[in-house]
N, C-alpha and C. Protein backbone atom coordinates (compact mmCIF):
# COMPACT_ATOMS: atom_id res chain seq x y z
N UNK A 1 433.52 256.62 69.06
CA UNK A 1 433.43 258.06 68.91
C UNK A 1 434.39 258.51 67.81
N UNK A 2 433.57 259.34 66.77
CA UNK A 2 434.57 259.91 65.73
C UNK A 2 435.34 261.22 65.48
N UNK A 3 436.10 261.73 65.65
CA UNK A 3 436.78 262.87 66.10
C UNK A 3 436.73 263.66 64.23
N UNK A 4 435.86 264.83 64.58
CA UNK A 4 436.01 265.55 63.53
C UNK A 4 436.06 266.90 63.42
N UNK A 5 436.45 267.89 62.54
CA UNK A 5 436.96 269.30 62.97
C UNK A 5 435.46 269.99 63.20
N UNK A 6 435.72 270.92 63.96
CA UNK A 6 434.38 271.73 64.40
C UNK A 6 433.42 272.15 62.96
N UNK A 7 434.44 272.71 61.75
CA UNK A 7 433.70 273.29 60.95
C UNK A 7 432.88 271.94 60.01
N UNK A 8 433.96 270.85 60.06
CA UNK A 8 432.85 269.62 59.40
C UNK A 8 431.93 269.21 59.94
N UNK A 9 431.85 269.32 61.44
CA UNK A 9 430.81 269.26 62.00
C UNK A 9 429.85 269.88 61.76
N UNK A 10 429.47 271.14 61.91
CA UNK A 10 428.81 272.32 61.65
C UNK A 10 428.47 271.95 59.67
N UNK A 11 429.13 271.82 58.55
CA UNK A 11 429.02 271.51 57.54
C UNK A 11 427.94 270.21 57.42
N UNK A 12 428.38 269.47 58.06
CA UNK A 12 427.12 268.03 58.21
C UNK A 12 425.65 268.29 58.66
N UNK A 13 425.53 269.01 60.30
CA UNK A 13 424.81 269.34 60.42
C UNK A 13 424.09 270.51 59.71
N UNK A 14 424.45 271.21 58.72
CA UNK A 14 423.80 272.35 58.15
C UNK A 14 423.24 271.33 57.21
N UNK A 15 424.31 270.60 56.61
CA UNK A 15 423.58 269.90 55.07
C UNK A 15 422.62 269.08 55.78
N UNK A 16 422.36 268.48 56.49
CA UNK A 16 421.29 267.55 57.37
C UNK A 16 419.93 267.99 57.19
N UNK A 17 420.15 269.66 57.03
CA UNK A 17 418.93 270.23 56.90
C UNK A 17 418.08 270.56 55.70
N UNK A 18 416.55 270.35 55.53
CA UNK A 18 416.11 270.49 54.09
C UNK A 18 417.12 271.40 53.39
N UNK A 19 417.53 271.33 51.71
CA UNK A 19 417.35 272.24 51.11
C UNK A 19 416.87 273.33 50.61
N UNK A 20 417.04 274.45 50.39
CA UNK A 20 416.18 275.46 49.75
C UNK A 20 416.83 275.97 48.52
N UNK A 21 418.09 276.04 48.54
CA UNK A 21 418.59 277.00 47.01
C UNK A 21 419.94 276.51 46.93
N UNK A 22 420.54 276.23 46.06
CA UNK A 22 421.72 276.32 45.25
C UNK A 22 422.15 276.57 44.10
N UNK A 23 423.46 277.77 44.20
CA UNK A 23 424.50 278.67 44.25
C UNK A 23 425.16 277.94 43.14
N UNK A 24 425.20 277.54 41.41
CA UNK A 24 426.72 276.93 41.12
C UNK A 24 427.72 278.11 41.03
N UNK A 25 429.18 277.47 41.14
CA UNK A 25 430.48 278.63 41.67
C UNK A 25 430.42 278.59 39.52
N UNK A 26 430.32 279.97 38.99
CA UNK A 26 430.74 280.16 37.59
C UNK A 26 432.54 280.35 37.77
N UNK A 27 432.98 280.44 36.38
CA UNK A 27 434.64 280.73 36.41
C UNK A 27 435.23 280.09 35.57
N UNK A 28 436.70 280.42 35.23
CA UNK A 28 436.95 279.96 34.27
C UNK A 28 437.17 278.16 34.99
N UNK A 29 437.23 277.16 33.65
CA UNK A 29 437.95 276.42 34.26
C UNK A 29 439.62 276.02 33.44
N UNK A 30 439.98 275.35 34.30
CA UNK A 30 441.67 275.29 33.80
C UNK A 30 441.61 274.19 32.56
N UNK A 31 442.74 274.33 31.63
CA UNK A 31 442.68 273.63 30.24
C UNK A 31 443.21 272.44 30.69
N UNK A 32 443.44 271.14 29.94
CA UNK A 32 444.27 270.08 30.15
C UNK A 32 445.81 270.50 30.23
N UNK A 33 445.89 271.91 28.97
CA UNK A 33 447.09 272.13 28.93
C UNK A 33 447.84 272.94 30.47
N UNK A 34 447.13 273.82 30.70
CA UNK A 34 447.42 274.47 31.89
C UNK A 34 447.58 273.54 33.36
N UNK A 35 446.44 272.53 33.38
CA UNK A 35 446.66 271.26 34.43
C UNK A 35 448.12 271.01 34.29
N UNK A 36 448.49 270.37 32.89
CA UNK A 36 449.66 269.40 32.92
C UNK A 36 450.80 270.60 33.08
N UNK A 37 450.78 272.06 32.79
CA UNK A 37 451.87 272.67 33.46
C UNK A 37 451.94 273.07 35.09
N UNK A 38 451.10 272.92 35.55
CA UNK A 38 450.95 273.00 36.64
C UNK A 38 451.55 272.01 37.73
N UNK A 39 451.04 270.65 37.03
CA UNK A 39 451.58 269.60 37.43
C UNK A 39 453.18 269.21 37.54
N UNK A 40 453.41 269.99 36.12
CA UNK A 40 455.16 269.50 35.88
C UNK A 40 455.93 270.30 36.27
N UNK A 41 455.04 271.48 37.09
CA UNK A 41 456.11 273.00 37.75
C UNK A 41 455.65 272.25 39.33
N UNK A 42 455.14 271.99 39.57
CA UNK A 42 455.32 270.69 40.79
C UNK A 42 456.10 269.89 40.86
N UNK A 43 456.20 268.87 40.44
CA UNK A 43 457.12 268.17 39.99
C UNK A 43 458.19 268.45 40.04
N UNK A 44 458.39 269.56 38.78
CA UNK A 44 459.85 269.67 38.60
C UNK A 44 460.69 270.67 40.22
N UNK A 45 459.74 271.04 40.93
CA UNK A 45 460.11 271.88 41.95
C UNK A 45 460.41 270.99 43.26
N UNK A 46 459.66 269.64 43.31
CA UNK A 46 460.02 268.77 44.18
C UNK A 46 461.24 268.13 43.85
N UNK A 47 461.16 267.73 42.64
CA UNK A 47 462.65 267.13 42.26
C UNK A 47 464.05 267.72 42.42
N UNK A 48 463.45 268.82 42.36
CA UNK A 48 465.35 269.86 42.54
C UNK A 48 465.50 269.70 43.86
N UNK A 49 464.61 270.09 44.39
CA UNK A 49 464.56 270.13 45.98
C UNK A 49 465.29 268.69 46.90
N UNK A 50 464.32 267.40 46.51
CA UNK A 50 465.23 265.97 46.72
C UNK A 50 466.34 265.75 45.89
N UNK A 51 466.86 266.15 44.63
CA UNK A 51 467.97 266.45 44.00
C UNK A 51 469.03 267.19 44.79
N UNK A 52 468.52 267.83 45.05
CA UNK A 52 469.42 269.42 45.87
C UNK A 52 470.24 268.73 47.27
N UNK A 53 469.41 267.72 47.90
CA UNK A 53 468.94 268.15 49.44
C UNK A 53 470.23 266.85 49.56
N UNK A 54 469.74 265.73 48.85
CA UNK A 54 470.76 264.43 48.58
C UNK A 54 471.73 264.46 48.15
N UNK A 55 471.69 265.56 47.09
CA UNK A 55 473.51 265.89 46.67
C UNK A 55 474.20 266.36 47.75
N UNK A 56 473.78 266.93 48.23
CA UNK A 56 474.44 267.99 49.40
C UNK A 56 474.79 267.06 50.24
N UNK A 57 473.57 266.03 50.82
CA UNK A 57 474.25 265.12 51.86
C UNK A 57 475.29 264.01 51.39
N UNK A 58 475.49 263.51 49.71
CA UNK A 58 476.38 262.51 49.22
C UNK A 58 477.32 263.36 49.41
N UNK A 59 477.36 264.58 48.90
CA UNK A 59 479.20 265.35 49.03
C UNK A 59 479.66 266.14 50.00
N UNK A 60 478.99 265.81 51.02
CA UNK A 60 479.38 266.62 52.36
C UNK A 60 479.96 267.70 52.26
N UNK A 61 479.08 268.89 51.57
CA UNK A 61 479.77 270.04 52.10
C UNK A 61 478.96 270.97 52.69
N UNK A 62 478.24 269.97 53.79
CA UNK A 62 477.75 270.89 55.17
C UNK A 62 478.57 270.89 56.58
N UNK A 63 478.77 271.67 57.70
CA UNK A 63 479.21 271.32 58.71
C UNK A 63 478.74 270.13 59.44
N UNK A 64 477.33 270.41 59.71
CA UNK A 64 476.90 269.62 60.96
C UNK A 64 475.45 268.56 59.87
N UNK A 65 476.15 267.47 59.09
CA UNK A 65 475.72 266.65 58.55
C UNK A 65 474.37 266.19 59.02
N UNK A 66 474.57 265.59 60.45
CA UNK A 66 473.88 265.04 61.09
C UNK A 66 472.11 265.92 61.16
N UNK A 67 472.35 267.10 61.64
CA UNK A 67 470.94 268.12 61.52
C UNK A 67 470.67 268.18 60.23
N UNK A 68 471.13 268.33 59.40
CA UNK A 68 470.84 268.47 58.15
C UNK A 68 469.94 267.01 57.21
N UNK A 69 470.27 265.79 57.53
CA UNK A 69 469.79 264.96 57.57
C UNK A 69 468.06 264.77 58.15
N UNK A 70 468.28 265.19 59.39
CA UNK A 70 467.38 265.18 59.91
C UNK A 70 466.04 266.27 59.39
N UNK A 71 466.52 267.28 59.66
CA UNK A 71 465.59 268.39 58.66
C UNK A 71 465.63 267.87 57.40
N UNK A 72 465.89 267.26 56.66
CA UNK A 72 465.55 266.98 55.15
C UNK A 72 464.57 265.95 54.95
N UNK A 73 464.73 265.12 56.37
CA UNK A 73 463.68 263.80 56.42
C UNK A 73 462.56 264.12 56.44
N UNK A 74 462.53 265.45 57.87
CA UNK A 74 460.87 266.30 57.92
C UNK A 74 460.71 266.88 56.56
N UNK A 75 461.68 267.58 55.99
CA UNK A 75 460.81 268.56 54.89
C UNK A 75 460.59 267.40 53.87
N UNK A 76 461.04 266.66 53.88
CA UNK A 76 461.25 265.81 52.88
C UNK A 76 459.32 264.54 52.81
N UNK A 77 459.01 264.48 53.86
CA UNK A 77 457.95 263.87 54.38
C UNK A 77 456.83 264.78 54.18
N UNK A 78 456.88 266.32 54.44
CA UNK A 78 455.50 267.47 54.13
C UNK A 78 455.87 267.58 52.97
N UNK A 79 457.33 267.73 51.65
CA UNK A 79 457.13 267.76 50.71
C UNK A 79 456.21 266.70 49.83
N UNK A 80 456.47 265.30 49.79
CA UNK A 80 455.87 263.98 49.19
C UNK A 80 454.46 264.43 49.32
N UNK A 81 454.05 264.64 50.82
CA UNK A 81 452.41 264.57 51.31
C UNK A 81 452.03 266.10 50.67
N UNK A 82 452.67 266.76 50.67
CA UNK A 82 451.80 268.10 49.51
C UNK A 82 452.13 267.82 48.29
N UNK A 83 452.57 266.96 47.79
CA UNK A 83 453.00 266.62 46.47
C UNK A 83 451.82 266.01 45.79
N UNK A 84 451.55 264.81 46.96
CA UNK A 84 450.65 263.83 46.40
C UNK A 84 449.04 264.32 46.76
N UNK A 85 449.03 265.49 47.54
CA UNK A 85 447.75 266.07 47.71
C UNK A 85 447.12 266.90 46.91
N UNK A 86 448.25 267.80 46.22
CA UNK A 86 448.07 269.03 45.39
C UNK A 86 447.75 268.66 43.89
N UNK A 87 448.67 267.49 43.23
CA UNK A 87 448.62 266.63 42.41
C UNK A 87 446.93 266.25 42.13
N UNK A 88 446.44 265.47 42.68
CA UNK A 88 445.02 265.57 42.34
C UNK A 88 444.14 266.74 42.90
N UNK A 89 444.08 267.75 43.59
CA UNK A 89 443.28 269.10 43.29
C UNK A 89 443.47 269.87 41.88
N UNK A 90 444.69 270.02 41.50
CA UNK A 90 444.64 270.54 40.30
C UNK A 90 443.99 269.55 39.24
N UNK A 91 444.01 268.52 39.50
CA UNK A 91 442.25 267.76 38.17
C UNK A 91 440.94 267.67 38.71
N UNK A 92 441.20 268.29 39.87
CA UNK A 92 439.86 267.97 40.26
C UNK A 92 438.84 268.94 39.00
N UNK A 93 437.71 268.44 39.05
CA UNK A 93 437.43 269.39 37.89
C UNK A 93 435.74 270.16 38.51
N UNK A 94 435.29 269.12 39.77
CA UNK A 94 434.05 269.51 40.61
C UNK A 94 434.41 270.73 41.22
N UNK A 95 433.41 271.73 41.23
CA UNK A 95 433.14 272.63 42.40
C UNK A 95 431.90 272.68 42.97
N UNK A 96 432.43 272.94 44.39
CA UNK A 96 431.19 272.33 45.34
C UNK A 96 429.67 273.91 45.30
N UNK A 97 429.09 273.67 45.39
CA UNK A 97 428.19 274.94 45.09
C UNK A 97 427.67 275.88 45.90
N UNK A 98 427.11 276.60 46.26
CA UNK A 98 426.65 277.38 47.51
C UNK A 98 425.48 277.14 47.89
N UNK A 99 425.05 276.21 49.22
CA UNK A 99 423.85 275.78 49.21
C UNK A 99 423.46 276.37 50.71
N UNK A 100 422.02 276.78 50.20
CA UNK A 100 421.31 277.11 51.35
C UNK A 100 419.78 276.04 51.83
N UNK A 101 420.22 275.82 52.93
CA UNK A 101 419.08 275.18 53.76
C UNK A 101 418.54 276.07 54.82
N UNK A 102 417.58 275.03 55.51
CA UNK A 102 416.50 275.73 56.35
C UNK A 102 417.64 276.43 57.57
N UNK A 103 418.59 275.52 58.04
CA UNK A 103 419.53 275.87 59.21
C UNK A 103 420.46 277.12 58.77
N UNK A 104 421.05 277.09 57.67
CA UNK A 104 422.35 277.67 57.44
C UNK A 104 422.66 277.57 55.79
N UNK A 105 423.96 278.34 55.58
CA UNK A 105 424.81 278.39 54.65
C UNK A 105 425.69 277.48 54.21
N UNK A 106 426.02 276.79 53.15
CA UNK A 106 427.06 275.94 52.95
C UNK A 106 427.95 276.23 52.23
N UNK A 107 429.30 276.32 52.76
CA UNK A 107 429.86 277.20 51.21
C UNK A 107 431.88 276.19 50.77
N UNK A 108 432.31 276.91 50.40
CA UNK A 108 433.90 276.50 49.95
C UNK A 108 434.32 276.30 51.26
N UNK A 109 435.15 275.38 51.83
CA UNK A 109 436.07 275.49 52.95
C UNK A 109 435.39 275.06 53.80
N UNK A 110 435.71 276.26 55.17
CA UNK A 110 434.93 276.35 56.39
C UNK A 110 434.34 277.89 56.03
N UNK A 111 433.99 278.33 55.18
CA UNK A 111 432.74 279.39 55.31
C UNK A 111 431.20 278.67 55.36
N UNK A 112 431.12 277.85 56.47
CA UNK A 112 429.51 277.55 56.48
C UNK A 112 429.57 278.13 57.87
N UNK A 113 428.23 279.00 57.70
CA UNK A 113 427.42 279.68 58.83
C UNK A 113 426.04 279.34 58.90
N UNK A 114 425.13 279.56 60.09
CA UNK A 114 424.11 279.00 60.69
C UNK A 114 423.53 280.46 60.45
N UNK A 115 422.44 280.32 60.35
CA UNK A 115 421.56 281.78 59.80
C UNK A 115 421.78 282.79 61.25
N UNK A 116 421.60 282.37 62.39
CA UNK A 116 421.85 282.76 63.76
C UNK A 116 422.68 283.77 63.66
N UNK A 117 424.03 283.47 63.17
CA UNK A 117 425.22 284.08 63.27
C UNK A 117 425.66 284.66 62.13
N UNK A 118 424.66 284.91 61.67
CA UNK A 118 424.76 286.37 60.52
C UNK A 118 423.86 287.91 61.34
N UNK A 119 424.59 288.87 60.87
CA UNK A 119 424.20 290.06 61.62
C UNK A 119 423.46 290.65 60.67
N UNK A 120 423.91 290.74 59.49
CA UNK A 120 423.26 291.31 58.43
C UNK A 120 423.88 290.60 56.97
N UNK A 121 423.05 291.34 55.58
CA UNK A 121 423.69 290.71 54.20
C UNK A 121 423.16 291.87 53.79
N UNK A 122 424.24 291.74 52.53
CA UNK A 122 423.67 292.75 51.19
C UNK A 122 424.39 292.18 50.06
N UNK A 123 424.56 292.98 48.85
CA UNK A 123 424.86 292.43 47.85
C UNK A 123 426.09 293.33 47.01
N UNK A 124 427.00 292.52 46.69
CA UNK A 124 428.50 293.14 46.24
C UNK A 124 428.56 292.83 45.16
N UNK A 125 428.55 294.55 44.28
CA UNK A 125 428.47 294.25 42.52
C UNK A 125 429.77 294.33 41.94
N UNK A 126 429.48 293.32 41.12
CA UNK A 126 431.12 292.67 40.42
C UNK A 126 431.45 293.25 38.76
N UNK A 127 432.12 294.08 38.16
CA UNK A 127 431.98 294.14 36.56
C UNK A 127 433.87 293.70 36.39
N UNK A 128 433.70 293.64 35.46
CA UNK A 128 435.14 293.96 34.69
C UNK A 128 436.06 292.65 34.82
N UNK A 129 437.53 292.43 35.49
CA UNK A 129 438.03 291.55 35.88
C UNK A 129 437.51 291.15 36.92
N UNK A 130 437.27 289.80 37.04
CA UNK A 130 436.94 289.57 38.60
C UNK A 130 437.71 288.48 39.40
N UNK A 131 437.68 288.23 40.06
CA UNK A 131 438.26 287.60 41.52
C UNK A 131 438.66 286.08 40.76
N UNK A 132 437.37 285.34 39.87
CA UNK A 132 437.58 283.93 39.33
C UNK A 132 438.82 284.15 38.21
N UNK A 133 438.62 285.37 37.49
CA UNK A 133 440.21 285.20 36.55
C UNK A 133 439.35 285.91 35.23
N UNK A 134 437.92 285.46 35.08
CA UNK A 134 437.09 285.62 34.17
C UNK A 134 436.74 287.61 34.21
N UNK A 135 436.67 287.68 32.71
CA UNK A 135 436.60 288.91 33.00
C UNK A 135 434.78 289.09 32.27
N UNK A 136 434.32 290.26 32.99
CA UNK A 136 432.55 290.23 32.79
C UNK A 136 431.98 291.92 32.39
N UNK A 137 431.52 291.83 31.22
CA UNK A 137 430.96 293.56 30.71
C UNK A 137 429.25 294.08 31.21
N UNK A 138 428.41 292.64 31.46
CA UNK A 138 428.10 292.94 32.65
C UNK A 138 428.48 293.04 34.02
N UNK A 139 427.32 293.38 34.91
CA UNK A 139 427.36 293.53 36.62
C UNK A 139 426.98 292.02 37.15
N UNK A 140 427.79 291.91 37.90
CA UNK A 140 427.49 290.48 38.84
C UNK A 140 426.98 290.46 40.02
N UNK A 141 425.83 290.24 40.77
CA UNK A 141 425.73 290.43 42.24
C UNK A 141 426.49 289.06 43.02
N UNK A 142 427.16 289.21 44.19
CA UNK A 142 427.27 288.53 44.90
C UNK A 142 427.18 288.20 45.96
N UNK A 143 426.73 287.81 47.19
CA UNK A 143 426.43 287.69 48.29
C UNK A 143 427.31 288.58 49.82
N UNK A 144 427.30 289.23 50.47
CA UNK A 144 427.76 289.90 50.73
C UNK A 144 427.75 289.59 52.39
N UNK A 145 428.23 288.86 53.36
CA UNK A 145 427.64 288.31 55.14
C UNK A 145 428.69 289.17 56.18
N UNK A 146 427.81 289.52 57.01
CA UNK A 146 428.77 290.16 58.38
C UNK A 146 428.51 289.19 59.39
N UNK A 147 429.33 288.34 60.37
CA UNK A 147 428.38 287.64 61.13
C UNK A 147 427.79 288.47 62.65
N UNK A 148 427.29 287.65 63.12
CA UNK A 148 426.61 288.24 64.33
C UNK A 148 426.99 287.95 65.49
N UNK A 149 427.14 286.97 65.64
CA UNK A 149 427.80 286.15 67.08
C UNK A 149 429.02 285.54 67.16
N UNK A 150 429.65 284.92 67.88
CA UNK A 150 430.32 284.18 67.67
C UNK A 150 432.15 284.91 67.57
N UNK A 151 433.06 283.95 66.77
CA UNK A 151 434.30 284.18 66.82
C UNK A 151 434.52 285.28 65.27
N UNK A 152 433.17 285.51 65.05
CA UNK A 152 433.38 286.24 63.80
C UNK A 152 432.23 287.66 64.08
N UNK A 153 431.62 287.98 65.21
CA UNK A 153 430.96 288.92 65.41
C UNK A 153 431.52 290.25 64.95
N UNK A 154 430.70 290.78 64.29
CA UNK A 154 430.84 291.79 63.20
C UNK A 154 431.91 292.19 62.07
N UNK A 155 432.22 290.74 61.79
CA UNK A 155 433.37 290.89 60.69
C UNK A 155 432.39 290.61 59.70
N UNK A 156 433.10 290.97 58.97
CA UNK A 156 432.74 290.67 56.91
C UNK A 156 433.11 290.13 56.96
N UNK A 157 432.63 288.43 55.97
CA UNK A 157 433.14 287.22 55.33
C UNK A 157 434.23 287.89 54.28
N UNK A 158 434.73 288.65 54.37
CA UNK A 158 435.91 289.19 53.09
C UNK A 158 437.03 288.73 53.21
N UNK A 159 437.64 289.23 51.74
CA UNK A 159 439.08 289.02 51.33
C UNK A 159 440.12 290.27 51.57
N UNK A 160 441.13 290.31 52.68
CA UNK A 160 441.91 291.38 52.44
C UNK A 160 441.70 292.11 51.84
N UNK A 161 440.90 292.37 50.89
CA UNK A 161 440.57 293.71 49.42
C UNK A 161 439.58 294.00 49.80
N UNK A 162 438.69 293.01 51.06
CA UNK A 162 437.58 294.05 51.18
C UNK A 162 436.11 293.55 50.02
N UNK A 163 436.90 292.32 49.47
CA UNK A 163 435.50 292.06 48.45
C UNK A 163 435.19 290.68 49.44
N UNK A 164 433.65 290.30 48.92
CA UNK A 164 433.42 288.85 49.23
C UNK A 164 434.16 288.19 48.86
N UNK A 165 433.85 287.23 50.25
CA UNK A 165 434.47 286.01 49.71
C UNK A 165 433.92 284.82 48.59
N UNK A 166 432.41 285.13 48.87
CA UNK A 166 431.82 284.34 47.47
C UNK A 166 431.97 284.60 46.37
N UNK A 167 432.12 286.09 46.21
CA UNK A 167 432.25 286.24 44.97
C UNK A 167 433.72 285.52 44.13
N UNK A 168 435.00 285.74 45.55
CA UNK A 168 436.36 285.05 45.09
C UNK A 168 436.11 283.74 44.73
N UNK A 169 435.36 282.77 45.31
CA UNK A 169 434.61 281.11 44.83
C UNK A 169 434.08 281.48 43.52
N UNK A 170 433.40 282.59 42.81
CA UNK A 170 432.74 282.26 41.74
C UNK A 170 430.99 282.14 41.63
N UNK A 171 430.58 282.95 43.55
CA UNK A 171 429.19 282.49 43.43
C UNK A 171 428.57 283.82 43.58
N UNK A 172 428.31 284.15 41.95
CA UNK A 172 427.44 284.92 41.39
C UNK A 172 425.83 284.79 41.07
N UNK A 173 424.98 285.48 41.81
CA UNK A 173 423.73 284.89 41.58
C UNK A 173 422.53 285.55 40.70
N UNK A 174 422.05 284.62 40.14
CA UNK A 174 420.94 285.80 39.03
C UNK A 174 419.57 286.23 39.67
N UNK A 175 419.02 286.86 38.81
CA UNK A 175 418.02 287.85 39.64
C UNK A 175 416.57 286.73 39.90
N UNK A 176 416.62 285.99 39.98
CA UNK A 176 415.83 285.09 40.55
C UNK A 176 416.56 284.69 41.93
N UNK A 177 417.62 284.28 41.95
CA UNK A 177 418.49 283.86 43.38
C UNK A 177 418.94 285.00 44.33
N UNK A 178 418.72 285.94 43.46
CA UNK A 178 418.74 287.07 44.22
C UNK A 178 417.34 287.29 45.32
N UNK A 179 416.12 287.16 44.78
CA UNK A 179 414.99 287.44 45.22
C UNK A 179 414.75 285.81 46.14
N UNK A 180 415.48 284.41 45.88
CA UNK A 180 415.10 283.82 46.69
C UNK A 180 416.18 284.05 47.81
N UNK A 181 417.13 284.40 48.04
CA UNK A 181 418.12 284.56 49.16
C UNK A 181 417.57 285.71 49.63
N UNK A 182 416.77 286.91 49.24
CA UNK A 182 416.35 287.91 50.50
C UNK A 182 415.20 287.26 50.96
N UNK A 183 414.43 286.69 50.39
CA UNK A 183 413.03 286.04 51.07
C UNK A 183 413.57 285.16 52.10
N UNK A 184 414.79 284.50 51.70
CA UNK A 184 415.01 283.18 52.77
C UNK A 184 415.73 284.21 53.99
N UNK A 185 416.44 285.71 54.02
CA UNK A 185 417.02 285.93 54.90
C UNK A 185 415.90 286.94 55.54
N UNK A 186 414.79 287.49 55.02
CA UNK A 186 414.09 288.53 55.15
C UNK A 186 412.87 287.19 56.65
N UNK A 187 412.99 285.91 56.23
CA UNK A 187 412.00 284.79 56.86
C UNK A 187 412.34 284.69 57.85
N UNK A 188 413.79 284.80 58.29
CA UNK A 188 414.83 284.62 59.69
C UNK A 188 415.66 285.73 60.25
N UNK A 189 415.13 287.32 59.38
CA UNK A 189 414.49 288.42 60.50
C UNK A 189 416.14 288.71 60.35
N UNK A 190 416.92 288.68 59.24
CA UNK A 190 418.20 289.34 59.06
C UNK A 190 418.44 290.23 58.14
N UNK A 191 419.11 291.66 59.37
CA UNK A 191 418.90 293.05 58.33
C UNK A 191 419.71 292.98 56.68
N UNK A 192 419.08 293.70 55.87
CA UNK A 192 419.89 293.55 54.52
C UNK A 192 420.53 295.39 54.81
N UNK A 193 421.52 295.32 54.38
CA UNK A 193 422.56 296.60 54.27
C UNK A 193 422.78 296.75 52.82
N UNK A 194 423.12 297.85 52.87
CA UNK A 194 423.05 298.83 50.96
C UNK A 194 424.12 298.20 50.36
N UNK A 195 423.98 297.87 49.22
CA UNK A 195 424.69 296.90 48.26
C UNK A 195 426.03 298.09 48.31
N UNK A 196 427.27 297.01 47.92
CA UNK A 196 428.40 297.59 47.72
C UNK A 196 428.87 297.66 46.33
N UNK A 197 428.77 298.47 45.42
CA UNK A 197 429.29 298.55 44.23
C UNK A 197 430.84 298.99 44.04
């Protein structure tokens, strides 16, 4: 038996299901140059930190040595493991896309939902600066979900600001994906609500 988090679960079983449409996330992407500062303001932020943490314990000028040791081992163990995790996301250079099948939604993270547990959709128009960093002099539509059931019954998939969250991923869709995402939600009898501009 393989022990896996509820939402990868739910992610497997959605992708299990035929395809119908996919979503690529647009946006800027990051330069080599911007990677490698990114990388070396990592770096250089872990190093002060095990710099910092070891000086302190070679010249003893803490009281209670002993705790201090100890807390440096833990932080010292989540620092390395976010070190060496974060380190390759910033090259990653794939983004995963927004895919819809017959079951459900597939999206960034744990935003995958099962068509079931959507209450309604509409569409959230994007101009100017937007959420990816990229700035746009056209209008962008983006997908817009409240769910229906569940631990998310009648919330918005949003961001503190109140915008989508797809649109913050980058998944802007054109007027063809527009017309196949209401047919696919209009097929499974889910209300559409007045676009948010």
């Amino acid at each position: 038996m393989r022990f896996e988090l509820p939402g990868k679960r739910k992610c497997r079983d959605i992708l299990a299901a035929p395809e119908l449409m996919r979503v690529d996330a647009m946006g800027m992407k990051l330069s080599i140059l911007t990677k490698s500062l990114l990388t070396f303001t990592l770096v250089l932020l872990y190093s002060m930190f095990m710099y910092g943490s070891i000086r302190t314990i070679i010249t003893g000028s803490i009281h209670d040595k002993d705790t201090f040791i100890k807390a440096f081992a833990i932080l010292a163990v989540f620092a390395t493991v976010a070190v060496c995790a974060l380190i390759p996301l910033i090259f990653k250079d794939r983004r995963n896309p927004l895919i819809f099948t017959q079951i459900g939604i597939v999206g960034p993270g744990l935003f995958n939902v099962r068509y079931e547990n959507i209450g309604s959709y509409g569409w959230e128009i994007c101009k100017g600066i937007l959420a990816t960093g990229q700035a746009s002099k056209e209008k962008k539509a983006t997908l817009r979900l409240t769910g229906s059931s569940g631990l998310f019954s009648g919330l918005a998939f949003v961001d503190r600001f109140g915008n989508s969250i797809y649109g913050n991923y980058g998944y802007f869709f054109t007027d063809t994906q527009i017309v196949q995402t209401e047919e696919i939600m209009n097929e499974r009898g889910i209300e559409k609500v007045p676009d948010r501009v």
